[in-house]
PDB file of N, CA and C in Angstrom:
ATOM      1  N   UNK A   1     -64.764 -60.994 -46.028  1.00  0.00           N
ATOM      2  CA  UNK A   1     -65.628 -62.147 -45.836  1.00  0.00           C
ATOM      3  C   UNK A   1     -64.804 -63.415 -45.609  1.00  0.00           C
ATOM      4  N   UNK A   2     -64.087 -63.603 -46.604  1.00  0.00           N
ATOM      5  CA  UNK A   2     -62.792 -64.750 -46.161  1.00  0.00           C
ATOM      6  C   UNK A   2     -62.064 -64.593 -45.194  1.00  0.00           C
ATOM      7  N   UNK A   3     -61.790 -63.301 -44.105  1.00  0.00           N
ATOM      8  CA  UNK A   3     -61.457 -62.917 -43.047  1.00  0.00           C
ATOM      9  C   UNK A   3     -62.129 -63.627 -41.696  1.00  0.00           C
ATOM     10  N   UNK A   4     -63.487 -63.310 -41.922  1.00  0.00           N
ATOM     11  CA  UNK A   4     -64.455 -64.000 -41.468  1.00  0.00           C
ATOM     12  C   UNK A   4     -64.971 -65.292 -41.290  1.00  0.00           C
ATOM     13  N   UNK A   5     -64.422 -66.088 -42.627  1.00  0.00           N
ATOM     14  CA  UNK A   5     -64.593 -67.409 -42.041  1.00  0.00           C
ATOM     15  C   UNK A   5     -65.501 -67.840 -42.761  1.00  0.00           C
ATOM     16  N   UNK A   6     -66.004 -67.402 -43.964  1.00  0.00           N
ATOM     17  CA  UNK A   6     -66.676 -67.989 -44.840  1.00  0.00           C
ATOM     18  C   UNK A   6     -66.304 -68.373 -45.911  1.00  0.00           C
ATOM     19  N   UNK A   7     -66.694 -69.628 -46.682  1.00  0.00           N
ATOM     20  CA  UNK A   7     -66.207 -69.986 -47.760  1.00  0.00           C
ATOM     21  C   UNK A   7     -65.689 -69.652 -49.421  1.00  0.00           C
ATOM     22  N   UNK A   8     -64.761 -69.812 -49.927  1.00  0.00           N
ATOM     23  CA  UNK A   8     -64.914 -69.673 -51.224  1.00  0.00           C
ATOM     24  C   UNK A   8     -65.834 -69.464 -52.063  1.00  0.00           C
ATOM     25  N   UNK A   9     -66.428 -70.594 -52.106  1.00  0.00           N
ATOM     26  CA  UNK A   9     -67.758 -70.202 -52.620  1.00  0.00           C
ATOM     27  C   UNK A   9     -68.634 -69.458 -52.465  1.00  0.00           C
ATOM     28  N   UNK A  10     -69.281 -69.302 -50.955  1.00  0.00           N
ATOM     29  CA  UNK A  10     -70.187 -68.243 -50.245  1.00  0.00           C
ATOM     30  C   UNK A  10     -69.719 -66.971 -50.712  1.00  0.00           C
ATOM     31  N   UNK A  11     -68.232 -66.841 -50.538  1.00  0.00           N
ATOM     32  CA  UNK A  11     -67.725 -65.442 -51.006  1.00  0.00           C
ATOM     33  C   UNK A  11     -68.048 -64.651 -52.384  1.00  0.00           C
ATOM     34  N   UNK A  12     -67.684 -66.154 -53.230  1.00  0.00           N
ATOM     35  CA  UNK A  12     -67.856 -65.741 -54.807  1.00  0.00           C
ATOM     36  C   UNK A  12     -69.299 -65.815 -54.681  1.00  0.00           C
ATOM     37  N   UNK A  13     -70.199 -65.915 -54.202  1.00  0.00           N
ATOM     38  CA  UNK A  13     -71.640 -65.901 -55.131  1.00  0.00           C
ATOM     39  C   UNK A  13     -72.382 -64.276 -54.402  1.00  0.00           C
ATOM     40  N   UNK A  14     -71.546 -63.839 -53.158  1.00  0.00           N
ATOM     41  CA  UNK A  14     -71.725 -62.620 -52.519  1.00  0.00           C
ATOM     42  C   UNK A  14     -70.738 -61.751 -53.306  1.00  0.00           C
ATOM     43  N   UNK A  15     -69.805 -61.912 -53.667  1.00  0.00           N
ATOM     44  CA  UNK A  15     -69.259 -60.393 -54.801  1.00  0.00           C
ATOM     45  C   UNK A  15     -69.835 -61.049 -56.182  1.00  0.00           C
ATOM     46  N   UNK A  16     -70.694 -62.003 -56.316  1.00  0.00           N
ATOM     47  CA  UNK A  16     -71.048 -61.975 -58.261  1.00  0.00           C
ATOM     48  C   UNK A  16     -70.077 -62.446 -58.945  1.00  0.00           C
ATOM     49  N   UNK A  17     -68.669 -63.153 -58.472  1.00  0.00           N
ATOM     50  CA  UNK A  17     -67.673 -63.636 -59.125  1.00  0.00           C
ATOM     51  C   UNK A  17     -67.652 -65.936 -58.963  1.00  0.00           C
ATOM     52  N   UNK A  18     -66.662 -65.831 -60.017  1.00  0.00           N
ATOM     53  CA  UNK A  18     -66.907 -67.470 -59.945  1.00  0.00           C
ATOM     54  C   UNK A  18     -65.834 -67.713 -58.899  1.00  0.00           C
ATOM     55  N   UNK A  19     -65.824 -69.092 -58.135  1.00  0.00           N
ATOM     56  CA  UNK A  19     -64.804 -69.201 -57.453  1.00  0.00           C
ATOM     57  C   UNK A  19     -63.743 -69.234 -57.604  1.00  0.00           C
ATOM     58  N   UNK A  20     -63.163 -69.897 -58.605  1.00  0.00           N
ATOM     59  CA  UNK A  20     -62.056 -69.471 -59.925  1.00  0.00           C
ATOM     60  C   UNK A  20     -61.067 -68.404 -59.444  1.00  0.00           C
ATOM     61  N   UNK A  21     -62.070 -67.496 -59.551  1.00  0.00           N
ATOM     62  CA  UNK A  21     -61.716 -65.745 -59.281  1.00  0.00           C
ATOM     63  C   UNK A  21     -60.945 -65.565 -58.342  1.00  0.00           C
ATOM     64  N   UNK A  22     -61.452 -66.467 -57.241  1.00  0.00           N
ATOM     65  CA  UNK A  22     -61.217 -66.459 -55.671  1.00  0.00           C
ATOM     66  C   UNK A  22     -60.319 -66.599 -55.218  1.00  0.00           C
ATOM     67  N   UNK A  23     -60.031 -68.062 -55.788  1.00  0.00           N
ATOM     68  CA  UNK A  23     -58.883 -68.225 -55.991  1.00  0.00           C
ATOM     69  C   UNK A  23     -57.510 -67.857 -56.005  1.00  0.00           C
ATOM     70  N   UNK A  24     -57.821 -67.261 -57.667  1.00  0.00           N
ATOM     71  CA  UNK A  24     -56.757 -66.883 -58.361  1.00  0.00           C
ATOM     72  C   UNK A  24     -56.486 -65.167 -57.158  1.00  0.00           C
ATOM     73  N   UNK A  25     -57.236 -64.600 -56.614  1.00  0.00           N
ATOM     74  CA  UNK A  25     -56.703 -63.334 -55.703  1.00  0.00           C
ATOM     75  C   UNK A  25     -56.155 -64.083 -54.636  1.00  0.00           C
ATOM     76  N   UNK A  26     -56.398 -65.296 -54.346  1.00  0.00           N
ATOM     77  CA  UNK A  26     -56.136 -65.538 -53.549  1.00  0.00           C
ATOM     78  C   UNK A  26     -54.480 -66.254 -53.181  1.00  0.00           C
ATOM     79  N   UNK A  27     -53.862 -66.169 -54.221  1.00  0.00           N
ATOM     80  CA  UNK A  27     -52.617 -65.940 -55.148  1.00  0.00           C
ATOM     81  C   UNK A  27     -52.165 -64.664 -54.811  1.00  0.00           C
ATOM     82  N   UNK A  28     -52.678 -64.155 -54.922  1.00  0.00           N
ATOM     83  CA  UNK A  28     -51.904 -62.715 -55.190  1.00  0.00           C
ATOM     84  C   UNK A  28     -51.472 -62.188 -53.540  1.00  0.00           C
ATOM     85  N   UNK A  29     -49.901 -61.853 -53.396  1.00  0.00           N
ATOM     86  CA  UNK A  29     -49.769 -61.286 -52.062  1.00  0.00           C
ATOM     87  C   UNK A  29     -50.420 -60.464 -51.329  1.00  0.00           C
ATOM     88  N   UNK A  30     -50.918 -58.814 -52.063  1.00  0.00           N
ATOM     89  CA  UNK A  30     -51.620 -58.443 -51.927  1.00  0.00           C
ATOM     90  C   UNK A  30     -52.777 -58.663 -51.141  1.00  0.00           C
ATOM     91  N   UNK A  31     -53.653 -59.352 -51.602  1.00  0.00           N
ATOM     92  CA  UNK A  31     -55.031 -59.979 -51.162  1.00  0.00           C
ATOM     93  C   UNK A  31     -54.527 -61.137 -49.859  1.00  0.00           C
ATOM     94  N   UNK A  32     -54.004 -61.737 -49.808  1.00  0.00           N
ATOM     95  CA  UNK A  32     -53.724 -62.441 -48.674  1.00  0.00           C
ATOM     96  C   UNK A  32     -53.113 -61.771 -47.533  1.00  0.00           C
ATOM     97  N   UNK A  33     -52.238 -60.489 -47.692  1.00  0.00           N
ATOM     98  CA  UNK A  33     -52.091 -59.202 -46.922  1.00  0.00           C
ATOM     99  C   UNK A  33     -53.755 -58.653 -46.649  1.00  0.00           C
ATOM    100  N   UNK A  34     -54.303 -58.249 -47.171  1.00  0.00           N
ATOM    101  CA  UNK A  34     -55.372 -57.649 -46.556  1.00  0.00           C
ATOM    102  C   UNK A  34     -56.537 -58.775 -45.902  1.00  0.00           C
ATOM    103  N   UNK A  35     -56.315 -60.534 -46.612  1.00  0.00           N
ATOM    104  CA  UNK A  35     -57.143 -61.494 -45.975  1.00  0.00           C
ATOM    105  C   UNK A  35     -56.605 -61.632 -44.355  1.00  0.00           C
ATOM    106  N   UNK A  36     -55.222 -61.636 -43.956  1.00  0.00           N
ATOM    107  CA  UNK A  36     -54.765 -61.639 -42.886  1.00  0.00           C
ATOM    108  C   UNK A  36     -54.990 -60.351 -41.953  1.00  0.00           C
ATOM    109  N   UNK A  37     -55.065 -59.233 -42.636  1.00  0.00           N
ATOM    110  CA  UNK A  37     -55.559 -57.861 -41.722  1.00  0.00           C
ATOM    111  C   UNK A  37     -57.169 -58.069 -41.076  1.00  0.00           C
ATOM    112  N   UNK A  38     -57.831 -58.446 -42.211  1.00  0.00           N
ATOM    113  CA  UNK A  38     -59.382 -58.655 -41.945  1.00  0.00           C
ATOM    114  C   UNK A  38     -59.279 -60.061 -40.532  1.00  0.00           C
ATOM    115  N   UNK A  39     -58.656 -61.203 -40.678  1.00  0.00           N
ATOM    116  CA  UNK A  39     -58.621 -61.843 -39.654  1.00  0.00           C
ATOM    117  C   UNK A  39     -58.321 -61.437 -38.520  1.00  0.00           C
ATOM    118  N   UNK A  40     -57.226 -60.549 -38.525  1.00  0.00           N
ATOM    119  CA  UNK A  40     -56.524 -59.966 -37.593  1.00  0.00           C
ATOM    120  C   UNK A  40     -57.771 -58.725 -36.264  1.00  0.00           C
ATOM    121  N   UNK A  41     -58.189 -58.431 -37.403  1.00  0.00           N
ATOM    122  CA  UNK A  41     -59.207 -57.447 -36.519  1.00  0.00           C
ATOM    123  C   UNK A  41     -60.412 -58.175 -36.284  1.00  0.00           C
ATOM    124  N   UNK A  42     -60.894 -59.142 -36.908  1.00  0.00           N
ATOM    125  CA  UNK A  42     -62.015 -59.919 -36.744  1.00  0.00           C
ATOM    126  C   UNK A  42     -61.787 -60.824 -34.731  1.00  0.00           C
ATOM    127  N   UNK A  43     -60.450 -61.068 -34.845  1.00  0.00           N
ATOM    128  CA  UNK A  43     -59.843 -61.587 -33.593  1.00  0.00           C
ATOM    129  C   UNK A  43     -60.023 -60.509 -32.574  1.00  0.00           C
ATOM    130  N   UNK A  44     -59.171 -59.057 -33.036  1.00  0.00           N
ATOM    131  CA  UNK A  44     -59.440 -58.381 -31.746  1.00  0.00           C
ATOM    132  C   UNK A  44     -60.898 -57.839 -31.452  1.00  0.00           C
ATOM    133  N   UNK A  45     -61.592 -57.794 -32.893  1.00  0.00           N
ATOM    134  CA  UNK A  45     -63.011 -57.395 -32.282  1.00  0.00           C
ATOM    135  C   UNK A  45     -63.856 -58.404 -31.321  1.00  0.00           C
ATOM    136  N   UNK A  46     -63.607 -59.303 -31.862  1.00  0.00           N
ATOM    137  CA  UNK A  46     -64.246 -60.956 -30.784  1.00  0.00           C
ATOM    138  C   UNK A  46     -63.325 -60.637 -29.352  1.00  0.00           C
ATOM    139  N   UNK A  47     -62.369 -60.688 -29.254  1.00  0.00           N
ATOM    140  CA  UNK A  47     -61.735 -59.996 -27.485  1.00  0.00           C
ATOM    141  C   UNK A  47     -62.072 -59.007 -26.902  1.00  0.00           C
ATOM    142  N   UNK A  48     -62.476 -57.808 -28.065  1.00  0.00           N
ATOM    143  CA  UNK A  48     -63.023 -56.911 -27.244  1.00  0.00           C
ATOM    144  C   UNK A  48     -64.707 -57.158 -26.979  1.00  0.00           C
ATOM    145  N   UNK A  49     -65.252 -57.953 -27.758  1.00  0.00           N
ATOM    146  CA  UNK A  49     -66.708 -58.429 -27.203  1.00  0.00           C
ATOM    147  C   UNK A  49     -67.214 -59.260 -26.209  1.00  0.00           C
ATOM    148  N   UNK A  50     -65.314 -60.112 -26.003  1.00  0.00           N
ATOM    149  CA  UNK A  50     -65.799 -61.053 -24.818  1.00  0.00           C
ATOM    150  C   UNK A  50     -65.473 -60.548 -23.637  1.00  0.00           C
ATOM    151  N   UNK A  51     -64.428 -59.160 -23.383  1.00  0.00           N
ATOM    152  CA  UNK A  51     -64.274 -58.694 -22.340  1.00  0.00           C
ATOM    153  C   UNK A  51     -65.359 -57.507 -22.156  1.00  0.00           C
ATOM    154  N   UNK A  52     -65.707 -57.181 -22.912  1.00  0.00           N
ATOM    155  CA  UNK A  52     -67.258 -55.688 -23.017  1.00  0.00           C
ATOM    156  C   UNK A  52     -68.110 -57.101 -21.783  1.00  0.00           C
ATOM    157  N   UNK A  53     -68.912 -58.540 -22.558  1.00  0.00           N
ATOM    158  CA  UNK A  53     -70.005 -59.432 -22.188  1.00  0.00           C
ATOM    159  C   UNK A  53     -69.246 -59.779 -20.669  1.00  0.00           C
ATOM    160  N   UNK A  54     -68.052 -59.954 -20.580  1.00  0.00           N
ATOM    161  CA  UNK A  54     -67.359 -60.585 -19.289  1.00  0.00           C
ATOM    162  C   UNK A  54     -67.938 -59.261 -17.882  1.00  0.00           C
ATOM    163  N   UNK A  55     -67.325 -57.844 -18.407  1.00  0.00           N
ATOM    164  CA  UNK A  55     -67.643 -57.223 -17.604  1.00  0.00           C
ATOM    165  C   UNK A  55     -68.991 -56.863 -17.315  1.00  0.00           C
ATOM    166  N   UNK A  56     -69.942 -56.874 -18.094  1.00  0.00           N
ATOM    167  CA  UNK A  56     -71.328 -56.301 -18.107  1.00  0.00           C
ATOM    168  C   UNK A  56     -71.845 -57.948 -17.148  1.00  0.00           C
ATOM    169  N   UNK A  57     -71.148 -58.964 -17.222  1.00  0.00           N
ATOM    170  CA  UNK A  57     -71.898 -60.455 -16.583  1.00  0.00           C
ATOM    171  C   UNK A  57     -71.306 -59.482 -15.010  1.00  0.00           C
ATOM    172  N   UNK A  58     -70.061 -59.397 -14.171  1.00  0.00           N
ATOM    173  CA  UNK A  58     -69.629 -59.072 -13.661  1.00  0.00           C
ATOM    174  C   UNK A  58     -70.473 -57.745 -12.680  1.00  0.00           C
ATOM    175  N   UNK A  59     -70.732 -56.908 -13.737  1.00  0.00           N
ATOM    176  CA  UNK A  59     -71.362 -55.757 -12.815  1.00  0.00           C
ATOM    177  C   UNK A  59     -72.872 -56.047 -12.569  1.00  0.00           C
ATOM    178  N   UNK A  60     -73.547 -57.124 -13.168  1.00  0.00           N
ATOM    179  CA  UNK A  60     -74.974 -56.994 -13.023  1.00  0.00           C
ATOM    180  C   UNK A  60     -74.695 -58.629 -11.846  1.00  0.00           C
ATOM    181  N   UNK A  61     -73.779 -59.113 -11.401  1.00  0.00           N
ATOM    182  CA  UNK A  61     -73.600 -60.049 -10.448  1.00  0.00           C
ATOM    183  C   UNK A  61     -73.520 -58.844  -9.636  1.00  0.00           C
ATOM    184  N   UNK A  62     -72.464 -57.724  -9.645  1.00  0.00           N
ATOM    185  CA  UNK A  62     -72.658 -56.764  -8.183  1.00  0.00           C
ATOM    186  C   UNK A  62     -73.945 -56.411  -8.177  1.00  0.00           C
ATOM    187  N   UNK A  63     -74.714 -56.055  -8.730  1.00  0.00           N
ATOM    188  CA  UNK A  63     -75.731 -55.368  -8.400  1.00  0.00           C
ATOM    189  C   UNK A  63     -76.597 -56.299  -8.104  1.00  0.00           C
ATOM    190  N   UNK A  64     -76.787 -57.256  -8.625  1.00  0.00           N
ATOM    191  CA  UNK A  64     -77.568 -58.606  -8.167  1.00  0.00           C
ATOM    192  C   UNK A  64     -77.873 -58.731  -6.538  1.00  0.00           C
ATOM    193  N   UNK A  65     -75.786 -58.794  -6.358  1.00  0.00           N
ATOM    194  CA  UNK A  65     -75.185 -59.304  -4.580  1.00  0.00           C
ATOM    195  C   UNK A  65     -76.062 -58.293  -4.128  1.00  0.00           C
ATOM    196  N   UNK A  66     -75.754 -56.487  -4.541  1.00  0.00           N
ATOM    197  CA  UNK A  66     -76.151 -55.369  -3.611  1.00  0.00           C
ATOM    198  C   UNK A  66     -77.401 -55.525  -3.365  1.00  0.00           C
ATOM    199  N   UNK A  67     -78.457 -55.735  -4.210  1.00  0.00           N
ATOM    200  CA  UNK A  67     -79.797 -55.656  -4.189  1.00  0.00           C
ATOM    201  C   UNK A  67     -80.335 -56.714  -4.052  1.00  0.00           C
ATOM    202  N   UNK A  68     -79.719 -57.924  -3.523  1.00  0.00           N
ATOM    203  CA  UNK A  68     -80.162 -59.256  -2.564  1.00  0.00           C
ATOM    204  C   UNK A  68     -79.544 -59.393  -1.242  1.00  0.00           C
ATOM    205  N   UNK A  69     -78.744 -58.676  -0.917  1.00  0.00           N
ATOM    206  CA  UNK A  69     -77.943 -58.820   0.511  1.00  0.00           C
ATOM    207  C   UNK A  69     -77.703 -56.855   1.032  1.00  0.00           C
ATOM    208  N   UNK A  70     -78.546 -55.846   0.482  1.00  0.00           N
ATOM    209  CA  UNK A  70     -78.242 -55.062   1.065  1.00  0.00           C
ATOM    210  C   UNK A  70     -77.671 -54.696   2.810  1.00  0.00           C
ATOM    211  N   UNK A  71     -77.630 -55.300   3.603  1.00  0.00           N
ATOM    212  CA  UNK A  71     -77.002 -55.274   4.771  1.00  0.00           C
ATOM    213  C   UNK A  71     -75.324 -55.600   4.794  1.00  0.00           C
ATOM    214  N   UNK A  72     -74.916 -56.329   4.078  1.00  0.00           N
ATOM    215  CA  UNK A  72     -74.121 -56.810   3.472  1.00  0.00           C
ATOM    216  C   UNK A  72     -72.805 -56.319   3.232  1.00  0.00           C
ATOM    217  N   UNK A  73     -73.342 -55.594   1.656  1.00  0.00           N
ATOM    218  CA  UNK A  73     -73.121 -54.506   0.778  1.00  0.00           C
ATOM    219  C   UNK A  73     -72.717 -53.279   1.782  1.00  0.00           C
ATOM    220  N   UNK A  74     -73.591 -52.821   2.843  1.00  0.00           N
ATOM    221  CA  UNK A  74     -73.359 -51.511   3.278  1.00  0.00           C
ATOM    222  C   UNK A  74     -72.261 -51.973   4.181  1.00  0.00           C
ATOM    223  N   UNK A  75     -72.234 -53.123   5.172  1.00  0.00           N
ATOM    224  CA  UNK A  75     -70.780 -53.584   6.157  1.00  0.00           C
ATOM    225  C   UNK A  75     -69.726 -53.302   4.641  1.00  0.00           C
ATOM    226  N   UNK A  76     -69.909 -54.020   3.838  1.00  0.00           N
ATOM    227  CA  UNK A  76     -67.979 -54.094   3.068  1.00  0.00           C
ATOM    228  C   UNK A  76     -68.018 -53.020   2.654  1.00  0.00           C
ATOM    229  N   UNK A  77     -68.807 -52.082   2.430  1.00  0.00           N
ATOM    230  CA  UNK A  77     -68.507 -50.297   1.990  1.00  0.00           C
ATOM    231  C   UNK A  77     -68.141 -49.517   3.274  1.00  0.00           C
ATOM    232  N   UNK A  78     -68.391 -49.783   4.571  1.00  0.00           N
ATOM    233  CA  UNK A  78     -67.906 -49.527   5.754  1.00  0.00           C
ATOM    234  C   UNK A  78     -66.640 -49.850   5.740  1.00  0.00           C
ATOM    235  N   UNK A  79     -66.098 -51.205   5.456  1.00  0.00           N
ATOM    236  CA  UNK A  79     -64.821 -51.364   5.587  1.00  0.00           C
ATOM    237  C   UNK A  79     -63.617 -51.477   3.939  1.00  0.00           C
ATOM    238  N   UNK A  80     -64.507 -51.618   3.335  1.00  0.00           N
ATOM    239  CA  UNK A  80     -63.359 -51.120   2.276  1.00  0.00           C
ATOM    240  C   UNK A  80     -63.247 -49.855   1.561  1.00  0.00           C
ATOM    241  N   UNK A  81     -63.240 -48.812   1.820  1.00  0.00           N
ATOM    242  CA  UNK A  81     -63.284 -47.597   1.063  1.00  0.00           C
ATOM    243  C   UNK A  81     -63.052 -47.410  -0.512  1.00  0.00           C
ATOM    244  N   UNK A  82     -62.666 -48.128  -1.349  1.00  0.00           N
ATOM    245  CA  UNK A  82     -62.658 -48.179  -2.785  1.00  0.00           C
ATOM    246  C   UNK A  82     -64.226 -48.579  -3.242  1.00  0.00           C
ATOM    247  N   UNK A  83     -64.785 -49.628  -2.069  1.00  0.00           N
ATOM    248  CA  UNK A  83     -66.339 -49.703  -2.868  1.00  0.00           C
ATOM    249  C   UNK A  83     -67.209 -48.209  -2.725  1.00  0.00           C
ATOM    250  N   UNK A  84     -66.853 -47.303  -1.977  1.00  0.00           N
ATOM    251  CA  UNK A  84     -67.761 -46.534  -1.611  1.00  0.00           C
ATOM    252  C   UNK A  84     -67.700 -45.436  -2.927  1.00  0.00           C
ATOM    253  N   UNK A  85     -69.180 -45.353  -2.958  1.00  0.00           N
ATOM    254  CA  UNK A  85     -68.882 -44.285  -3.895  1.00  0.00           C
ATOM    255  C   UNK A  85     -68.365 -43.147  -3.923  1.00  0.00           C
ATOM    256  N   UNK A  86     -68.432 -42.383  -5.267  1.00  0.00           N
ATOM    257  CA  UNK A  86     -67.354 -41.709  -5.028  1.00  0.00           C
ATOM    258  C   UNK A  86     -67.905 -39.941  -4.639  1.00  0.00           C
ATOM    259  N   UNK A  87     -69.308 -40.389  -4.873  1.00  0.00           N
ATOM    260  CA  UNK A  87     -69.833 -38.952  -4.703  1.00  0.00           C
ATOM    261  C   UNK A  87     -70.605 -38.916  -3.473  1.00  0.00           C
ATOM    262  N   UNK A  88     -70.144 -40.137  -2.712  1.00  0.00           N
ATOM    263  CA  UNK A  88     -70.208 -39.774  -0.933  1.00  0.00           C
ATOM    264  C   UNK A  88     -69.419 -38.753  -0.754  1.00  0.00           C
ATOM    265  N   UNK A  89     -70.103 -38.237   0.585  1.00  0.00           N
ATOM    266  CA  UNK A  89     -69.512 -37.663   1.277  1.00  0.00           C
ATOM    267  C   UNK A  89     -68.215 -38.209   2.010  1.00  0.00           C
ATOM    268  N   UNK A  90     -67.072 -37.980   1.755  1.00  0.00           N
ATOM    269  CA  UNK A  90     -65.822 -37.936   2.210  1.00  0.00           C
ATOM    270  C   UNK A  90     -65.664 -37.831   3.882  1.00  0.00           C
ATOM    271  N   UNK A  91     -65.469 -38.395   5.005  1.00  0.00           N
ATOM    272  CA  UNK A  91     -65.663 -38.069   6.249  1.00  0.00           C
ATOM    273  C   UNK A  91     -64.052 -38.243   6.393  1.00  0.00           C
ATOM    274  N   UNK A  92     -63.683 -36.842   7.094  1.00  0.00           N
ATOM    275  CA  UNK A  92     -62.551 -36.514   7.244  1.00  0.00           C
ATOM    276  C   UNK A  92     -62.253 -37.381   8.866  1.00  0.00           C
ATOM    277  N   UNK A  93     -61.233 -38.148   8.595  1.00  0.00           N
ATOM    278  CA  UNK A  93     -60.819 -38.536  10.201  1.00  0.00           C
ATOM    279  C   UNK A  93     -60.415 -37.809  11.332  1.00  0.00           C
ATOM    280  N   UNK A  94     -60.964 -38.087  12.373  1.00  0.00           N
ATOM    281  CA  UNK A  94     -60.819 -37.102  13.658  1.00  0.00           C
ATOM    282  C   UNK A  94     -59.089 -37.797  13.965  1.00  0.00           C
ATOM    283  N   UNK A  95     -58.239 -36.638  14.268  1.00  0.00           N
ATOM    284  CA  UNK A  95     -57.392 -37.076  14.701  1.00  0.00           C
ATOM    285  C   UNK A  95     -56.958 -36.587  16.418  1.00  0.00           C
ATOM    286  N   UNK A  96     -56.893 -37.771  17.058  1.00  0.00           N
ATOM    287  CA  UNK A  96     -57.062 -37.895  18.088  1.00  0.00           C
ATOM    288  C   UNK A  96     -56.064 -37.233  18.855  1.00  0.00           C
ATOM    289  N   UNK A  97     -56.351 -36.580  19.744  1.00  0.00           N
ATOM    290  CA  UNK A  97     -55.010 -35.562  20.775  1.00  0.00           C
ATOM    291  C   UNK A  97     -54.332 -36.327  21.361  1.00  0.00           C
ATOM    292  N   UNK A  98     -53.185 -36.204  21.510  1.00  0.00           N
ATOM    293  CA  UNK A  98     -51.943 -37.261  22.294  1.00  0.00           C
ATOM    294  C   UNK A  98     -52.727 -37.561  23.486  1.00  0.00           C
ATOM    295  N   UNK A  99     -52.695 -38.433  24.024  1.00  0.00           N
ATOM    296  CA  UNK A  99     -53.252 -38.543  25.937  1.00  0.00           C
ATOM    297  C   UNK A  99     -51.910 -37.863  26.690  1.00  0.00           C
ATOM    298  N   UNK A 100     -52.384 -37.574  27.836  1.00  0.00           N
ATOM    299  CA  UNK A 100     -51.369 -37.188  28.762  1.00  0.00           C
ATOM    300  C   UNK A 100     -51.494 -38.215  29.517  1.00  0.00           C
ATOM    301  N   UNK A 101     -50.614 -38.740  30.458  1.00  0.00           N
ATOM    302  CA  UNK A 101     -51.110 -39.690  31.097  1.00  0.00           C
ATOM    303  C   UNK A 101     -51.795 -39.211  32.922  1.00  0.00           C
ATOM    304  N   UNK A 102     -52.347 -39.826  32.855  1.00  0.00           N
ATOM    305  CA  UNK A 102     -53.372 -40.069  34.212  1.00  0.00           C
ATOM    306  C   UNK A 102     -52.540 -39.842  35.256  1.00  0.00           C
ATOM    307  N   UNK A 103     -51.302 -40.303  35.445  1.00  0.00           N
ATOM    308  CA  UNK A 103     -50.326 -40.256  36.775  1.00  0.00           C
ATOM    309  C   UNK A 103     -49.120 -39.283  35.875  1.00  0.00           C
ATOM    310  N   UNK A 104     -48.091 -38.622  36.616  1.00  0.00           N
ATOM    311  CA  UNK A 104     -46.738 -38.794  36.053  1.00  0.00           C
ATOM    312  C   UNK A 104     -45.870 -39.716  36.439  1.00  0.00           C
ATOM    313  N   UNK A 105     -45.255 -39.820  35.492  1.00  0.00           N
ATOM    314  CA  UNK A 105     -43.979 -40.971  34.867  1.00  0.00           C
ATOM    315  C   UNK A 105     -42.834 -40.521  36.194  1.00  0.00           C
ATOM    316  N   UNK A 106     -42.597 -41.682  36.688  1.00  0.00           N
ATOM    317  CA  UNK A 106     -41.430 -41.769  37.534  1.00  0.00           C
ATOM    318  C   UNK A 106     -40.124 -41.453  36.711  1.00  0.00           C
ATOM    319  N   UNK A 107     -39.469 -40.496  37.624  1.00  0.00           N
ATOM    320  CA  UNK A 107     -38.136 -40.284  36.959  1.00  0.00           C
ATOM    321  C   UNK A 107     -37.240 -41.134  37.175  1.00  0.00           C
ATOM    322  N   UNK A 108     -36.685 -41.259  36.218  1.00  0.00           N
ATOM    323  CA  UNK A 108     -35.509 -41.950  36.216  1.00  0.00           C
ATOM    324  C   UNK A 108     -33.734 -41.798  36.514  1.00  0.00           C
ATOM    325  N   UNK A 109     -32.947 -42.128  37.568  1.00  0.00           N
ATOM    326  CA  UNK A 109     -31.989 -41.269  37.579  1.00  0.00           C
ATOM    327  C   UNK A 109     -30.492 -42.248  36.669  1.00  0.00           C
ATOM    328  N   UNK A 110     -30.012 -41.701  36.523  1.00  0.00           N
ATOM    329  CA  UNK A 110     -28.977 -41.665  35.747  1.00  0.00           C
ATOM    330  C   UNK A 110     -28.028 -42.635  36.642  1.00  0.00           C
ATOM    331  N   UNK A 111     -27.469 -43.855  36.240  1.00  0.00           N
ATOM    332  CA  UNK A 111     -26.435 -45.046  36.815  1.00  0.00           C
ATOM    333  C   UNK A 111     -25.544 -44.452  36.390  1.00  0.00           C
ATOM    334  N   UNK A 112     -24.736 -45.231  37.413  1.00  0.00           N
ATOM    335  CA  UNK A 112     -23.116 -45.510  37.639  1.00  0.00           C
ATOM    336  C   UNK A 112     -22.641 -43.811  38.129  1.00  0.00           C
ATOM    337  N   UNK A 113     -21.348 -44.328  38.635  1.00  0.00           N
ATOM    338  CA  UNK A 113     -20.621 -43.177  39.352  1.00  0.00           C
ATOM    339  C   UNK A 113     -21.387 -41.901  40.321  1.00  0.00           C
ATOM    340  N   UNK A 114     -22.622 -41.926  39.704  1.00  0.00           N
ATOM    341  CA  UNK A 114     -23.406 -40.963  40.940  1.00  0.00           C
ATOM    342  C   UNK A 114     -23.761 -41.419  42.203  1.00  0.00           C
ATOM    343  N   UNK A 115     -24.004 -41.014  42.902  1.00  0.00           N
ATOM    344  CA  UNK A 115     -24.519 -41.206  44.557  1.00  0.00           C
ATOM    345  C   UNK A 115     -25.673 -40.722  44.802  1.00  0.00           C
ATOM    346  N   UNK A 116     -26.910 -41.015  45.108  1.00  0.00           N
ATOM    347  CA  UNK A 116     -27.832 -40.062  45.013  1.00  0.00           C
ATOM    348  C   UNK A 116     -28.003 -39.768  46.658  1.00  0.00           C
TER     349      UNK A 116
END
C-alpha cells in the first residue's frame, strides 16, 4: 500500500495498526526492501498499461481509417505487402521469359591488326 502511494496513516487504519507502527517498520531495512519492490512493480505495471491502452488507441485508429476510407485501405494493401493479411492468398509472381529480341544484334568485329 505504501508502494502505492498511500499514506501512513491510510495504511495504518487499513492493516488495524497505529501509525507509530508504520513508522517504526518503516525503519527497518527489511520493509523498505520490500516498500521499494512494491514501487518497483507498481511502475512496471503502469508501463505495461500505458503501452497495452497506447496500442489498443492505435489499432481501433486502423480500423477506424479501414472502415472510413475502404478504397484506400485496399490501394496500400496492393502496395505494401506486410499490411496484407496473412491468410490471403499468397499470389506467386509470374516470372517473365527473357525477350529475344525482334531483330538480331549486329556483329561486331574484332579491332586492330585484322583486315576484314
Amino acid at each position: 500500500m505504501l508502494g502505492a502511494g498511500m499514506t501512513q496513516a491510510a495504511v495504518a487504519d487499513a492493516c488495524g495498526v497505529t501509525d507509530r507502527t508504520i513508522r517504526n517498520w518503516l525503519k527497518l531495512k527489511r520493509f523498505q526492501t520490500m516498500i521499494e519492490r512494491a514501487r518497483e512493480r507498481a511502475e512496471r505495471q503502469a508501463a505495461r498499461d500505458a503501452t497495452k491502452e497506447r496500442t489498443r488507441l492505435n489499432r481501433n485508429a486502423a480500423r477506424r481509417y479501414r472502415r472510413q476510407n475502404p478504397d484506400l485501405w485496399a490501394a496500400e494493401q496492393a502496395r505494401r505487402p506486410e499490411l496484407r493479411s496473412p491468410f490471403e492468398q499468397q499470389r506467386d509472381p509470374v516470372s517473365k521469359p527473357d525477350r529475344q529480341p525482334s531483330r538480331p544484334g549486329r556483329l561486331l568485329r574484332p579491332t586492330g591488326g585484322f583486315n576484314w
